[in-house]
PDB file of N, CA and C in Angstrom:
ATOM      1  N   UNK A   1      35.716  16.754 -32.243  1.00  0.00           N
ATOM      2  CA  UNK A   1      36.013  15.449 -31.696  1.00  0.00           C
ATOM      3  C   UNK A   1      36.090  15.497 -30.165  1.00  0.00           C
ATOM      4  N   UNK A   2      36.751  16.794 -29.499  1.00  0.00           N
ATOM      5  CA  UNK A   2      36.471  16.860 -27.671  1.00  0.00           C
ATOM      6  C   UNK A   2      35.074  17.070 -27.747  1.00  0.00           C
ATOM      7  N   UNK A   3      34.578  17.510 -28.138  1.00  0.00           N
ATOM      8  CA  UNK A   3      33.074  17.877 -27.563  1.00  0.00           C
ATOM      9  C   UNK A   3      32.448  16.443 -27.529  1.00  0.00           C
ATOM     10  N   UNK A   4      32.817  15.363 -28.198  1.00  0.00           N
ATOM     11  CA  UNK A   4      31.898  14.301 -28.674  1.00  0.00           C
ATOM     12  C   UNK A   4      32.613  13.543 -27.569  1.00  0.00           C
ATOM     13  N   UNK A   5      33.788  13.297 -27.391  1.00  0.00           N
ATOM     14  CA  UNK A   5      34.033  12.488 -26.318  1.00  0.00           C
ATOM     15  C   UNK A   5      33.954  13.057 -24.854  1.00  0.00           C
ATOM     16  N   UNK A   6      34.028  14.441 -24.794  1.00  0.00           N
ATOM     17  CA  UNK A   6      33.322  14.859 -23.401  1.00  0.00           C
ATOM     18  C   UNK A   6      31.669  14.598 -23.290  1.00  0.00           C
ATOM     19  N   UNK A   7      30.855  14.821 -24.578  1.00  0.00           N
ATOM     20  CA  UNK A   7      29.723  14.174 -24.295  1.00  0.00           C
ATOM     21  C   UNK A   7      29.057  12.915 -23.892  1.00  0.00           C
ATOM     22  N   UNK A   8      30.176  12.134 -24.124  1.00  0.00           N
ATOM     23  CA  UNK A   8      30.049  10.343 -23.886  1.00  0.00           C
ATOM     24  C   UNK A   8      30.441  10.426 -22.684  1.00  0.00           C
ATOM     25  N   UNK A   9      31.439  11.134 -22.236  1.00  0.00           N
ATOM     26  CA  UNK A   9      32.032  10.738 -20.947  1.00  0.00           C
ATOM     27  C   UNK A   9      31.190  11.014 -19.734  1.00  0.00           C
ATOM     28  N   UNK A  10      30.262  12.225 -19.969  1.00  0.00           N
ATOM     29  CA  UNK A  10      29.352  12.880 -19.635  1.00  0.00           C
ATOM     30  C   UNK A  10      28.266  11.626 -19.176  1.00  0.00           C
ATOM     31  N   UNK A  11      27.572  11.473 -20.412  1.00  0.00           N
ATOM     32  CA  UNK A  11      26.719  10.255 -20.994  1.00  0.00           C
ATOM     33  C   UNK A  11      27.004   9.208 -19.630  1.00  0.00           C
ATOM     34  N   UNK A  12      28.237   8.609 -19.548  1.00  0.00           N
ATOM     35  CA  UNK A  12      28.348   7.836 -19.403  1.00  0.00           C
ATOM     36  C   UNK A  12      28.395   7.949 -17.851  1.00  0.00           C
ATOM     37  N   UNK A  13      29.075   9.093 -17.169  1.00  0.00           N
ATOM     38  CA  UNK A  13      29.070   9.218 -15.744  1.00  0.00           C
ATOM     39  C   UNK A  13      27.612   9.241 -15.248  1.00  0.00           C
ATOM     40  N   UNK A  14      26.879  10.013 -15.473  1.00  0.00           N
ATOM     41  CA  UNK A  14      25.621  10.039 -15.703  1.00  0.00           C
ATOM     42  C   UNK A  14      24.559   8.993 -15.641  1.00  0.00           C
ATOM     43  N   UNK A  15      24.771   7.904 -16.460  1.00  0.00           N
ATOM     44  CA  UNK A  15      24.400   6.325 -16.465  1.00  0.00           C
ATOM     45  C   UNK A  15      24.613   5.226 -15.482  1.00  0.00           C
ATOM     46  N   UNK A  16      26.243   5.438 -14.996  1.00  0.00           N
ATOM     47  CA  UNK A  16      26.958   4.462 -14.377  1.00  0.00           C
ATOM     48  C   UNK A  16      26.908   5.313 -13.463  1.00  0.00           C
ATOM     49  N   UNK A  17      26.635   6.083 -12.752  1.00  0.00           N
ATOM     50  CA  UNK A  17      26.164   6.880 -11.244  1.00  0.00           C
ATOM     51  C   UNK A  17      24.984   6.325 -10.473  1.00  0.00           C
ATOM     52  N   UNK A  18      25.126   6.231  -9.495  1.00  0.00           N
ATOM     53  CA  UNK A  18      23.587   5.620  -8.890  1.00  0.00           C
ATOM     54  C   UNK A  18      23.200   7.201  -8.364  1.00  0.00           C
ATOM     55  N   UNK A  19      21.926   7.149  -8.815  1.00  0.00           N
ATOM     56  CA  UNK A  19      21.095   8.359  -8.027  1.00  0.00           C
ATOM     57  C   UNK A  19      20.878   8.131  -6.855  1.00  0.00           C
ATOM     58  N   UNK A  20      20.811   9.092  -5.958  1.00  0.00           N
ATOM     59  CA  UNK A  20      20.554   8.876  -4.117  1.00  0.00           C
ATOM     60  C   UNK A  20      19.132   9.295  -4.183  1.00  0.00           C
ATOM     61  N   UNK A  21      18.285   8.266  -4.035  1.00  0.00           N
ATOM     62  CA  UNK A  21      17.030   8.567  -4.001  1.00  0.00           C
ATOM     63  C   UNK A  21      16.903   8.124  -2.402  1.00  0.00           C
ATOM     64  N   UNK A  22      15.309   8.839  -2.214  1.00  0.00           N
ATOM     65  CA  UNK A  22      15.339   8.667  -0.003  1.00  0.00           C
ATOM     66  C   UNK A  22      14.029   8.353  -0.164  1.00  0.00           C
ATOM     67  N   UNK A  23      14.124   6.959   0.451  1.00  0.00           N
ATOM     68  CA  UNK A  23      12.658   6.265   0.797  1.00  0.00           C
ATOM     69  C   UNK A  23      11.772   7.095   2.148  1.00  0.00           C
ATOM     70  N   UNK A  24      10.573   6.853   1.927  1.00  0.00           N
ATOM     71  CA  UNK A  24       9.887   7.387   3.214  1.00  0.00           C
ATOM     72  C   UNK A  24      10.573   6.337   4.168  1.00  0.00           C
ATOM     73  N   UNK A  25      10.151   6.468   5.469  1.00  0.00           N
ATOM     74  CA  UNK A  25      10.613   5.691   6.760  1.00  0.00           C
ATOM     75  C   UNK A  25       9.546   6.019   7.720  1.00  0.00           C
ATOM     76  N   UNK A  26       9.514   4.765   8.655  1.00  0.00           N
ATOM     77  CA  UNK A  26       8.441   4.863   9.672  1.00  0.00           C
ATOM     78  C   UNK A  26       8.990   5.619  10.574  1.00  0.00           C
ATOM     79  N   UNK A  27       8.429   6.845  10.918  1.00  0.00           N
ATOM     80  CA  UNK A  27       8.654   7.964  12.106  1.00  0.00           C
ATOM     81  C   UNK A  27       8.031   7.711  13.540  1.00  0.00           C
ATOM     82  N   UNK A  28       6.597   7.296  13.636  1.00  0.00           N
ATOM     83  CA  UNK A  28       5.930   6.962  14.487  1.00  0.00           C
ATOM     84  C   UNK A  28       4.705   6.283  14.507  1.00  0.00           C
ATOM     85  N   UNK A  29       4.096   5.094  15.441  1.00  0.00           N
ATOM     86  CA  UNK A  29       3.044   4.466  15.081  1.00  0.00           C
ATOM     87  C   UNK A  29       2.313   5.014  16.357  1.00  0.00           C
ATOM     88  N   UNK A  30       1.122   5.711  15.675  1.00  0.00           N
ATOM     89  CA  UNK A  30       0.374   6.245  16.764  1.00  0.00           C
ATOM     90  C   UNK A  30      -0.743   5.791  17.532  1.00  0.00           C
ATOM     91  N   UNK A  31      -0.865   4.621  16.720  1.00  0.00           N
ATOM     92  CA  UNK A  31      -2.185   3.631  17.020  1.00  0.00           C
ATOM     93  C   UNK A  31      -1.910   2.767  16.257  1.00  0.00           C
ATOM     94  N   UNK A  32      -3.399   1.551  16.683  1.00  0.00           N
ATOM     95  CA  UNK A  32      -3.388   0.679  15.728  1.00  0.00           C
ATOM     96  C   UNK A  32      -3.729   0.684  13.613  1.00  0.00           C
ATOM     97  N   UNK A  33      -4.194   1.841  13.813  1.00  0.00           N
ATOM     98  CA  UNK A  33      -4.316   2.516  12.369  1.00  0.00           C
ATOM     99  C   UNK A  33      -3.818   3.529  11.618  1.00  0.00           C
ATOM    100  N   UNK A  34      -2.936   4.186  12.590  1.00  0.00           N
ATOM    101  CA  UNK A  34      -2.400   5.572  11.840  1.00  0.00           C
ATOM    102  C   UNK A  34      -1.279   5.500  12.637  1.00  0.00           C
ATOM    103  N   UNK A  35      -0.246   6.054  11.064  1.00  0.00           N
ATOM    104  CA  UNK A  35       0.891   6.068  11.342  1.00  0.00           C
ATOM    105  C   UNK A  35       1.470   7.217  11.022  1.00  0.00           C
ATOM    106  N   UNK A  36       2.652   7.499  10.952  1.00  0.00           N
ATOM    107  CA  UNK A  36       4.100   9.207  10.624  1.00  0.00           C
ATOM    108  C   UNK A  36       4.843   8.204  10.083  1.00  0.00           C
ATOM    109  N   UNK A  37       4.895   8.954   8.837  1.00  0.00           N
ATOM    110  CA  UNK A  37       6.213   8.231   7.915  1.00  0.00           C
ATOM    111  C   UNK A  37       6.461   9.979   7.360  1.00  0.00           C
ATOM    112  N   UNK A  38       8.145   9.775   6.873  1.00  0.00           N
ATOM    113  CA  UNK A  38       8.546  10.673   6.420  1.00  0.00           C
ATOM    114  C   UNK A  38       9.689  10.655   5.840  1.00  0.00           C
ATOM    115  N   UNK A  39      10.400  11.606   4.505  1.00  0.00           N
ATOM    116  CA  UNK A  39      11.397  11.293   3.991  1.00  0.00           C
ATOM    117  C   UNK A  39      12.088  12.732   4.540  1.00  0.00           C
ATOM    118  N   UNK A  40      13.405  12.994   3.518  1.00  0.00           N
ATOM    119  CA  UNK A  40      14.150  13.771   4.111  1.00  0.00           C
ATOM    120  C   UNK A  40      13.566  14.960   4.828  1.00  0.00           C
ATOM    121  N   UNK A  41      12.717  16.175   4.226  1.00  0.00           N
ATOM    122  CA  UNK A  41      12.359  17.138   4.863  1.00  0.00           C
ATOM    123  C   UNK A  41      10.420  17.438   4.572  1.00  0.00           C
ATOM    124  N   UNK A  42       9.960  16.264   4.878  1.00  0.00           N
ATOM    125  CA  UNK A  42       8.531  16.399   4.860  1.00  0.00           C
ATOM    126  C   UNK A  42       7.990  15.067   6.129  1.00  0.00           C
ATOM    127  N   UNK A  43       6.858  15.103   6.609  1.00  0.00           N
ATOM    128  CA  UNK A  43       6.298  14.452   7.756  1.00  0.00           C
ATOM    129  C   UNK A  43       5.048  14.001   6.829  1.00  0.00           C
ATOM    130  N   UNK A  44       4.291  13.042   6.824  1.00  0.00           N
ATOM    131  CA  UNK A  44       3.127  12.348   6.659  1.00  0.00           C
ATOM    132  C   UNK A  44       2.606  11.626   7.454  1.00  0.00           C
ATOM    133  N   UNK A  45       0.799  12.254   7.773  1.00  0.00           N
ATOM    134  CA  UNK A  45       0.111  10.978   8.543  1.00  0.00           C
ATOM    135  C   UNK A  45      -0.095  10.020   7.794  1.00  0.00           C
ATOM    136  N   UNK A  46      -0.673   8.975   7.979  1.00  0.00           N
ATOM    137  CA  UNK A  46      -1.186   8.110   7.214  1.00  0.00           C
ATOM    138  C   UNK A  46      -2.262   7.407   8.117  1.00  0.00           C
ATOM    139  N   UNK A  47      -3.432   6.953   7.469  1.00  0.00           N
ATOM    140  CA  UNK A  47      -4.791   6.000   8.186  1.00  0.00           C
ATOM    141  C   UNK A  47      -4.467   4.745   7.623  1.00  0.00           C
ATOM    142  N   UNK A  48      -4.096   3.395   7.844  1.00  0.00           N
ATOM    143  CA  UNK A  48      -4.154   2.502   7.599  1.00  0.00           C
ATOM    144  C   UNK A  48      -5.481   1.940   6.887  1.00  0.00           C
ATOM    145  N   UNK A  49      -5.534   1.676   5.472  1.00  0.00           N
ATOM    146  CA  UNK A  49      -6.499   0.733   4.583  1.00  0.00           C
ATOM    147  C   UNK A  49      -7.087  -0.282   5.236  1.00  0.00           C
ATOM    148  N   UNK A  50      -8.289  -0.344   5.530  1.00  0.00           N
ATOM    149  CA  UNK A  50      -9.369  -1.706   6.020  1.00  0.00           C
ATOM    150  C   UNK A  50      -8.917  -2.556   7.346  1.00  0.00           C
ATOM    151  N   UNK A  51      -8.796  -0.979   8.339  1.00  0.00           N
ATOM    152  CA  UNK A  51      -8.429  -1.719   9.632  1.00  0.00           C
ATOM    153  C   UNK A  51      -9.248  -1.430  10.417  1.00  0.00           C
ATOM    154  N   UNK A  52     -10.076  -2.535  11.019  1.00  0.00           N
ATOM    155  CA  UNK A  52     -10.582  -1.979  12.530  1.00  0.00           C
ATOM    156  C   UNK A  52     -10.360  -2.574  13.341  1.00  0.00           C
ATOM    157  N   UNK A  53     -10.735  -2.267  14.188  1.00  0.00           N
ATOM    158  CA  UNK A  53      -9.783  -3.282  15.665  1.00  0.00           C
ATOM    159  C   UNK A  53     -10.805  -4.000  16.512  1.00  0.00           C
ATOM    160  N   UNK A  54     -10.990  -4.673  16.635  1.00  0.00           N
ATOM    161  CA  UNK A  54     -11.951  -5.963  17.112  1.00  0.00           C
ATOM    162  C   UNK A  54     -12.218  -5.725  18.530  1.00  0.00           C
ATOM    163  N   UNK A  55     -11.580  -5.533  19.484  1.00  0.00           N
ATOM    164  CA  UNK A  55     -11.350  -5.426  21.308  1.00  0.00           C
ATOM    165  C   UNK A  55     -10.595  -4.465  21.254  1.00  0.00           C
ATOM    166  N   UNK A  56     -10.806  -3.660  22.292  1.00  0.00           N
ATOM    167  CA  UNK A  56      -9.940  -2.592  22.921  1.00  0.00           C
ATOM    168  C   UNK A  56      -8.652  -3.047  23.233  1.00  0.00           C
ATOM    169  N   UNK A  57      -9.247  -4.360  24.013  1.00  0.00           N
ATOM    170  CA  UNK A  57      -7.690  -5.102  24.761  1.00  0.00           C
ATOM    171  C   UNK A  57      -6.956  -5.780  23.727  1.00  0.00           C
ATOM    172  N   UNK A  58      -7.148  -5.539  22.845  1.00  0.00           N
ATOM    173  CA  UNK A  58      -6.480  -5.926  21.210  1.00  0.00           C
ATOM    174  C   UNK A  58      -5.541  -5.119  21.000  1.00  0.00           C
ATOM    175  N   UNK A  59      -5.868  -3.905  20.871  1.00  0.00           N
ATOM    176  CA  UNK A  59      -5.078  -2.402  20.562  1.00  0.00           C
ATOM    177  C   UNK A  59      -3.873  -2.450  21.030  1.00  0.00           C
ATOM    178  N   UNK A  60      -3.676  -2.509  21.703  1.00  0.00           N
ATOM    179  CA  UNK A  60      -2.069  -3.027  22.522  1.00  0.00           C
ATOM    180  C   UNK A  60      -0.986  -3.369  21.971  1.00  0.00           C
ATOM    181  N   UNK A  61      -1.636  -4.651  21.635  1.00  0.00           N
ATOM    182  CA  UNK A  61      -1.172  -5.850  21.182  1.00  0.00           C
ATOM    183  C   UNK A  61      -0.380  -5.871  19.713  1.00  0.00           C
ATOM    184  N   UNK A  62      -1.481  -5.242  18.984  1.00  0.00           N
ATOM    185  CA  UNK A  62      -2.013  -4.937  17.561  1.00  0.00           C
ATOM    186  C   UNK A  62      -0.841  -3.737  17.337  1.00  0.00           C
ATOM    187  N   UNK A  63      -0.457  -2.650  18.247  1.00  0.00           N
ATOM    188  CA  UNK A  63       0.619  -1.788  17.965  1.00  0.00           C
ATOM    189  C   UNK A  63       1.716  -2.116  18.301  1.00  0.00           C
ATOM    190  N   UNK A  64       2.122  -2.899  19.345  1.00  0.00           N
ATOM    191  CA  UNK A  64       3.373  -3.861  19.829  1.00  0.00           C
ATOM    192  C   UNK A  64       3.300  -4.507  18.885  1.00  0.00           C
ATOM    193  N   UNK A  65       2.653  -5.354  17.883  1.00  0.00           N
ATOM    194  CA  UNK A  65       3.248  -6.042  17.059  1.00  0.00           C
ATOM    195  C   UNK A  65       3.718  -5.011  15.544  1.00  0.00           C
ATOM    196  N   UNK A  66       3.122  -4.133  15.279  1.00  0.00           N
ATOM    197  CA  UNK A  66       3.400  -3.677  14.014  1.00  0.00           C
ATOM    198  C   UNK A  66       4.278  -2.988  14.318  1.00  0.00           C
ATOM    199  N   UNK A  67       4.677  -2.178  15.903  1.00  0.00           N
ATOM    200  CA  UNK A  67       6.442  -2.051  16.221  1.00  0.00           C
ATOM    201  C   UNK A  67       7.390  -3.086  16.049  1.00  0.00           C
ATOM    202  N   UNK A  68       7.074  -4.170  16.223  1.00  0.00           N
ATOM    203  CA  UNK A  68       8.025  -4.999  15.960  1.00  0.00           C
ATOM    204  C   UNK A  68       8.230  -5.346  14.729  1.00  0.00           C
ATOM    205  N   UNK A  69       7.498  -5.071  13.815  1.00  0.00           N
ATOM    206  CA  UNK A  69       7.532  -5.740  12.546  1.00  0.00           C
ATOM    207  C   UNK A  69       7.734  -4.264  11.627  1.00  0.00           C
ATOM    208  N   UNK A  70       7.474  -3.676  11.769  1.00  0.00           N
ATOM    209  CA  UNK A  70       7.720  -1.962  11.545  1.00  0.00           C
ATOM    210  C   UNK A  70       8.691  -1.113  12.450  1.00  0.00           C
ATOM    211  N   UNK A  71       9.807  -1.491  12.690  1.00  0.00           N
ATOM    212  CA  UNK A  71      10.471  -0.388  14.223  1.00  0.00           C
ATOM    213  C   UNK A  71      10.778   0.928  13.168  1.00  0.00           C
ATOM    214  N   UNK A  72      10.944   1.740  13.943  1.00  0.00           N
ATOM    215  CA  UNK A  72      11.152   3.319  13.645  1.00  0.00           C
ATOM    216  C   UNK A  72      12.288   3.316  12.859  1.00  0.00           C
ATOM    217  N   UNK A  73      12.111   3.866  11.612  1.00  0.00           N
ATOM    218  CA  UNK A  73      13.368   3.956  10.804  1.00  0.00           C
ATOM    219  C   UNK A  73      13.219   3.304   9.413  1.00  0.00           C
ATOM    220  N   UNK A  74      12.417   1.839   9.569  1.00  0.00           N
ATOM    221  CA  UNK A  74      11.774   0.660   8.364  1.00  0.00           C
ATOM    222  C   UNK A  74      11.605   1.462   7.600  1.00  0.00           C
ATOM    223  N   UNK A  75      12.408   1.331   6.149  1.00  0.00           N
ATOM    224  CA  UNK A  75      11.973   2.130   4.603  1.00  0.00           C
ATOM    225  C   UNK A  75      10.660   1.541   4.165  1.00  0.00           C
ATOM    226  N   UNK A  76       9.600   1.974   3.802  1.00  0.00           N
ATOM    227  CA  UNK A  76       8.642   1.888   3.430  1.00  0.00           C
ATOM    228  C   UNK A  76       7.861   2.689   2.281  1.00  0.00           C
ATOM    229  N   UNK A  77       6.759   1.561   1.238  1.00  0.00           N
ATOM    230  CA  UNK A  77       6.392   1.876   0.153  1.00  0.00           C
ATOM    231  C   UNK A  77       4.902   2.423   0.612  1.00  0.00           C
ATOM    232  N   UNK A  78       4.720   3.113  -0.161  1.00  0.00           N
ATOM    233  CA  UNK A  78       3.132   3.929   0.439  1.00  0.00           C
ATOM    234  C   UNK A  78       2.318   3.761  -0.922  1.00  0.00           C
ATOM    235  N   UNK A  79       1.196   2.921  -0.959  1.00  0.00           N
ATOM    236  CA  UNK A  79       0.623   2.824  -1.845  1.00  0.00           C
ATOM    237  C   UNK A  79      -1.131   3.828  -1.912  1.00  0.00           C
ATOM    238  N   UNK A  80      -1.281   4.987  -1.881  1.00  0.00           N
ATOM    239  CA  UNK A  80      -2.393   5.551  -1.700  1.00  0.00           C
ATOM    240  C   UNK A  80      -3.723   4.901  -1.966  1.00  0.00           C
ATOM    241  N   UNK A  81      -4.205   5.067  -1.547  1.00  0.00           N
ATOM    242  CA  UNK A  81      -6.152   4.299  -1.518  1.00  0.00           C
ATOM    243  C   UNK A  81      -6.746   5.365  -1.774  1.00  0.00           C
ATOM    244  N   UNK A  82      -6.684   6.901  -1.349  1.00  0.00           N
ATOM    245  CA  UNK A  82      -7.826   7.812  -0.859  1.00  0.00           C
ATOM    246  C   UNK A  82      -7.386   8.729   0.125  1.00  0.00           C
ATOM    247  N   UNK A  83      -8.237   8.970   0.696  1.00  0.00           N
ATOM    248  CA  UNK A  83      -8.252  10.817   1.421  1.00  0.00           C
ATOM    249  C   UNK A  83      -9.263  10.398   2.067  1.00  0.00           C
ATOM    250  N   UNK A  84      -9.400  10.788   3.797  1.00  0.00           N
ATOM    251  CA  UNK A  84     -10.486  10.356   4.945  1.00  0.00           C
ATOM    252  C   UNK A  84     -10.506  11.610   5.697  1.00  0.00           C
ATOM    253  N   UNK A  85     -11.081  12.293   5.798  1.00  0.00           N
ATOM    254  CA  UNK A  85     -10.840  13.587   6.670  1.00  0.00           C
ATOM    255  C   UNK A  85      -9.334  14.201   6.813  1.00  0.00           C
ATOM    256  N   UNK A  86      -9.536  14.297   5.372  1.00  0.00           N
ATOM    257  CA  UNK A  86      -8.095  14.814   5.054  1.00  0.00           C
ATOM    258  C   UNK A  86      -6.806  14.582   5.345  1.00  0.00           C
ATOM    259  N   UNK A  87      -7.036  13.073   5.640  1.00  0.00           N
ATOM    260  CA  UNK A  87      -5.964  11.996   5.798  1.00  0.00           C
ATOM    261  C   UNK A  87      -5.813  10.842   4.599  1.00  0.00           C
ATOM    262  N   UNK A  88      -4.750  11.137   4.218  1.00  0.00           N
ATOM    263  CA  UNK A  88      -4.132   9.834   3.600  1.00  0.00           C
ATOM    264  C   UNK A  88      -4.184   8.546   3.870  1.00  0.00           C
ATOM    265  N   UNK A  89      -5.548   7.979   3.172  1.00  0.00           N
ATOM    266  CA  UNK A  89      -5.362   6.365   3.612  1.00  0.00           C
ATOM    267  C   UNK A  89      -4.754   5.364   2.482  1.00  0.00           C
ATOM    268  N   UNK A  90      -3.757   4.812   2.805  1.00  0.00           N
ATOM    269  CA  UNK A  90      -2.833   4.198   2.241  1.00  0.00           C
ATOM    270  C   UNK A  90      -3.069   2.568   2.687  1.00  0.00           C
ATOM    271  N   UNK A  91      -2.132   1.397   1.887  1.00  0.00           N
ATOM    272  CA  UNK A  91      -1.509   0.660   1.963  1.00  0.00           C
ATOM    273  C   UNK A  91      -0.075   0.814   2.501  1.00  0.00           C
ATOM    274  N   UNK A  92       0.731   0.477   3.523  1.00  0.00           N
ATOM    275  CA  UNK A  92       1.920   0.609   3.494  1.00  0.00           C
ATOM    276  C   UNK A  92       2.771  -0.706   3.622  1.00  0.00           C
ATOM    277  N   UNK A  93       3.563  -0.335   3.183  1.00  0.00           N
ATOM    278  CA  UNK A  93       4.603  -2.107   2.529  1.00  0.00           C
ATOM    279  C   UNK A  93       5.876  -1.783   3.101  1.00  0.00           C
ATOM    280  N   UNK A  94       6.463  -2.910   3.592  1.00  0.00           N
ATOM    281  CA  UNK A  94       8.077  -2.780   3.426  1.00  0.00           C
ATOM    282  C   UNK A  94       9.110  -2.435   2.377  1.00  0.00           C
ATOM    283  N   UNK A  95      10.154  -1.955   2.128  1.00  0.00           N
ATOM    284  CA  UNK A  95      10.774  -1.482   1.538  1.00  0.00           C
ATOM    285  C   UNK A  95      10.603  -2.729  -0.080  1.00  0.00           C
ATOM    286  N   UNK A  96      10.803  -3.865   0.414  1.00  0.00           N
ATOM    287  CA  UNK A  96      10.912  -5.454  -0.451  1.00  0.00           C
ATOM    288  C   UNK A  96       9.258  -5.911  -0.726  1.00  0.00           C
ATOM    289  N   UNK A  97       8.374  -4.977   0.130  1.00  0.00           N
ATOM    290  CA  UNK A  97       7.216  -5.879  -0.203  1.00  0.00           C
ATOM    291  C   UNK A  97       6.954  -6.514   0.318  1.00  0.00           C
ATOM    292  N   UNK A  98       7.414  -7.447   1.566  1.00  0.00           N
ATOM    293  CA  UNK A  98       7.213  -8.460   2.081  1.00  0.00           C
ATOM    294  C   UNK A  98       6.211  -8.787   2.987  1.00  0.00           C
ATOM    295  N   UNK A  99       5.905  -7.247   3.588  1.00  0.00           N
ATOM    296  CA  UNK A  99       5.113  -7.784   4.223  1.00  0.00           C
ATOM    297  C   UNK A  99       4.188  -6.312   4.287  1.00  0.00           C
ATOM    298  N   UNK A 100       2.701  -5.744   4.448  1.00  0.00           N
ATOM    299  CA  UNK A 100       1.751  -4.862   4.539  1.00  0.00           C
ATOM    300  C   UNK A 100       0.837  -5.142   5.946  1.00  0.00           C
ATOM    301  N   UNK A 101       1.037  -3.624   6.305  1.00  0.00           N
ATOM    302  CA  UNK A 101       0.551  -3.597   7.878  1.00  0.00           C
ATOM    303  C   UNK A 101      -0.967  -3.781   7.537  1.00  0.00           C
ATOM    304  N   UNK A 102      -1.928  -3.418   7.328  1.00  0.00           N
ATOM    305  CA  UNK A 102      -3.158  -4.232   7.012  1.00  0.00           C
ATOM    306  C   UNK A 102      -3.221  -5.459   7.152  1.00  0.00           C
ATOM    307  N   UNK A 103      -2.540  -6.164   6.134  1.00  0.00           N
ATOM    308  CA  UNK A 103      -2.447  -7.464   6.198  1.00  0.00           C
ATOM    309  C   UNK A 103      -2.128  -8.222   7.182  1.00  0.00           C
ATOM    310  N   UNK A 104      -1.145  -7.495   7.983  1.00  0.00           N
ATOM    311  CA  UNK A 104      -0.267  -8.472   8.706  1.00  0.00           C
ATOM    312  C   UNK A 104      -1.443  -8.400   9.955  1.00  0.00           C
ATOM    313  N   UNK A 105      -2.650  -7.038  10.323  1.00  0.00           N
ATOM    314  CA  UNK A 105      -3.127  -7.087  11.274  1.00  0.00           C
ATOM    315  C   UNK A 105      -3.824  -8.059  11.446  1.00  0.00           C
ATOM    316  N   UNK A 106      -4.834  -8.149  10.138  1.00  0.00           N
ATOM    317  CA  UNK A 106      -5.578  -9.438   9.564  1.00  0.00           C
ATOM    318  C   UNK A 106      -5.571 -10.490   9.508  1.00  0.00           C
ATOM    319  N   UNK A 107      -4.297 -10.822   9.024  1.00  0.00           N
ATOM    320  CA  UNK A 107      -3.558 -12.160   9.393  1.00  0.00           C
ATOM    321  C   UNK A 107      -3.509 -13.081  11.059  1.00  0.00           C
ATOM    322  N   UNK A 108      -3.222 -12.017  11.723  1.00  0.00           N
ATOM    323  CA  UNK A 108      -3.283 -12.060  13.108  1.00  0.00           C
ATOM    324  C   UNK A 108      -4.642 -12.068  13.584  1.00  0.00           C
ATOM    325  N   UNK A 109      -5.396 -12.047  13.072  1.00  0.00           N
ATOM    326  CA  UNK A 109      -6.831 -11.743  13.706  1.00  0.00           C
ATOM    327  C   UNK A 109      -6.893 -10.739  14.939  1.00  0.00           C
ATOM    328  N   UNK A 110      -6.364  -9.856  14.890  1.00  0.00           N
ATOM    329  CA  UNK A 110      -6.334  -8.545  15.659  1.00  0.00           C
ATOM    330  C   UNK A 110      -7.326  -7.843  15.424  1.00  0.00           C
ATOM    331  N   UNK A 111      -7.891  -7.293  14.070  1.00  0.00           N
ATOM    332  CA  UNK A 111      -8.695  -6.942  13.041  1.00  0.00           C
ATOM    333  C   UNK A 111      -9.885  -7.495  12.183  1.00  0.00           C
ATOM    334  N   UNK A 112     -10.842  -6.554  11.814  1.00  0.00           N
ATOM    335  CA  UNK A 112     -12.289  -6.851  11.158  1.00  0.00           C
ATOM    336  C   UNK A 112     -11.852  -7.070   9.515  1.00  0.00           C
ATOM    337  N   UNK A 113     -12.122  -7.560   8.913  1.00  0.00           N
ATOM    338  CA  UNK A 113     -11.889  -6.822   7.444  1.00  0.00           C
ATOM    339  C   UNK A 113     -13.364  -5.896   7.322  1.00  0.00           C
ATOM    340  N   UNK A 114     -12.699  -4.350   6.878  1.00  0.00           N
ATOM    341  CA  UNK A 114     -13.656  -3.423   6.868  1.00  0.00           C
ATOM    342  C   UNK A 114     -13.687  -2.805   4.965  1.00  0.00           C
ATOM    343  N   UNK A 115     -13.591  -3.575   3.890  1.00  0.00           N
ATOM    344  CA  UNK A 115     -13.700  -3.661   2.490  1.00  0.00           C
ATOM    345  C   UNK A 115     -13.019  -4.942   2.057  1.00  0.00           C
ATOM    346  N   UNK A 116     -13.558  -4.948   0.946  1.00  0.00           N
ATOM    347  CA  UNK A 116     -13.468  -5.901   0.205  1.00  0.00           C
ATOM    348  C   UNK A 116     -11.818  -6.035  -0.826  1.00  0.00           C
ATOM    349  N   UNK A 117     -11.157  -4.968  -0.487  1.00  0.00           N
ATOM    350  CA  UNK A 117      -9.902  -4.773  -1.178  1.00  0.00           C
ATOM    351  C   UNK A 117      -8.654  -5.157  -0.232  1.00  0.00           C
TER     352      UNK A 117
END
């Protein structure tokens, strides 16, 4: 009968515990297409999904805004696409989804659409 109610109790701490899970986070935006995200003890580049940049004098602009809308630290979802010269080209999302740096470049007309996805 202890073994069965230490097993529930067990059970139950176990259940009603929140796990500490660690989102990646934006580390650094190095351009208008590639970024450093990283969780506790690993670093990742990443190439931004179907971005090209329209004007030089765009580029600027185009990384001042995805700092602002991305500042250093933003938990972020990494949705993989592929591998580009041995870079990770991803989708990347806000923690909620709300908003994807692709998109948001696009949106802005900063950017070409360079696929159809």
């Amino acid at each position: 009968m202890k073994k069965i109610v230490l097993l529930l109790i067990i059970f139950f701490l176990i259940v009603s515990s929140p796990i500490r899970t660690y989102a990646a986070e934006i580390l650094q935006i190095k351009n208008f297409n590639s970024i450093l995200v990283g969780d506790q003890n690993r670093d990742l580049s990443i190439k931004l999904f179907c971005v090209d940049i329209n004007d030089l004098e765009d580029e600027e602009i185009a990384i001042n805004l995805l700092k602002r809308e991305f500042p250093r630290g933003t938990k972020v979802k990494i949705k993989p696409m592929g591998f580009k010269d041995n870079i990770l080209v991803a989708r990347v999302f806000n923690i909620s989804e709300t908003k994807e740096m692709s998109k948001l470049l696009n949106a802005k007309d900063f950017t070409k659409e360079t696929c159809s996805n």
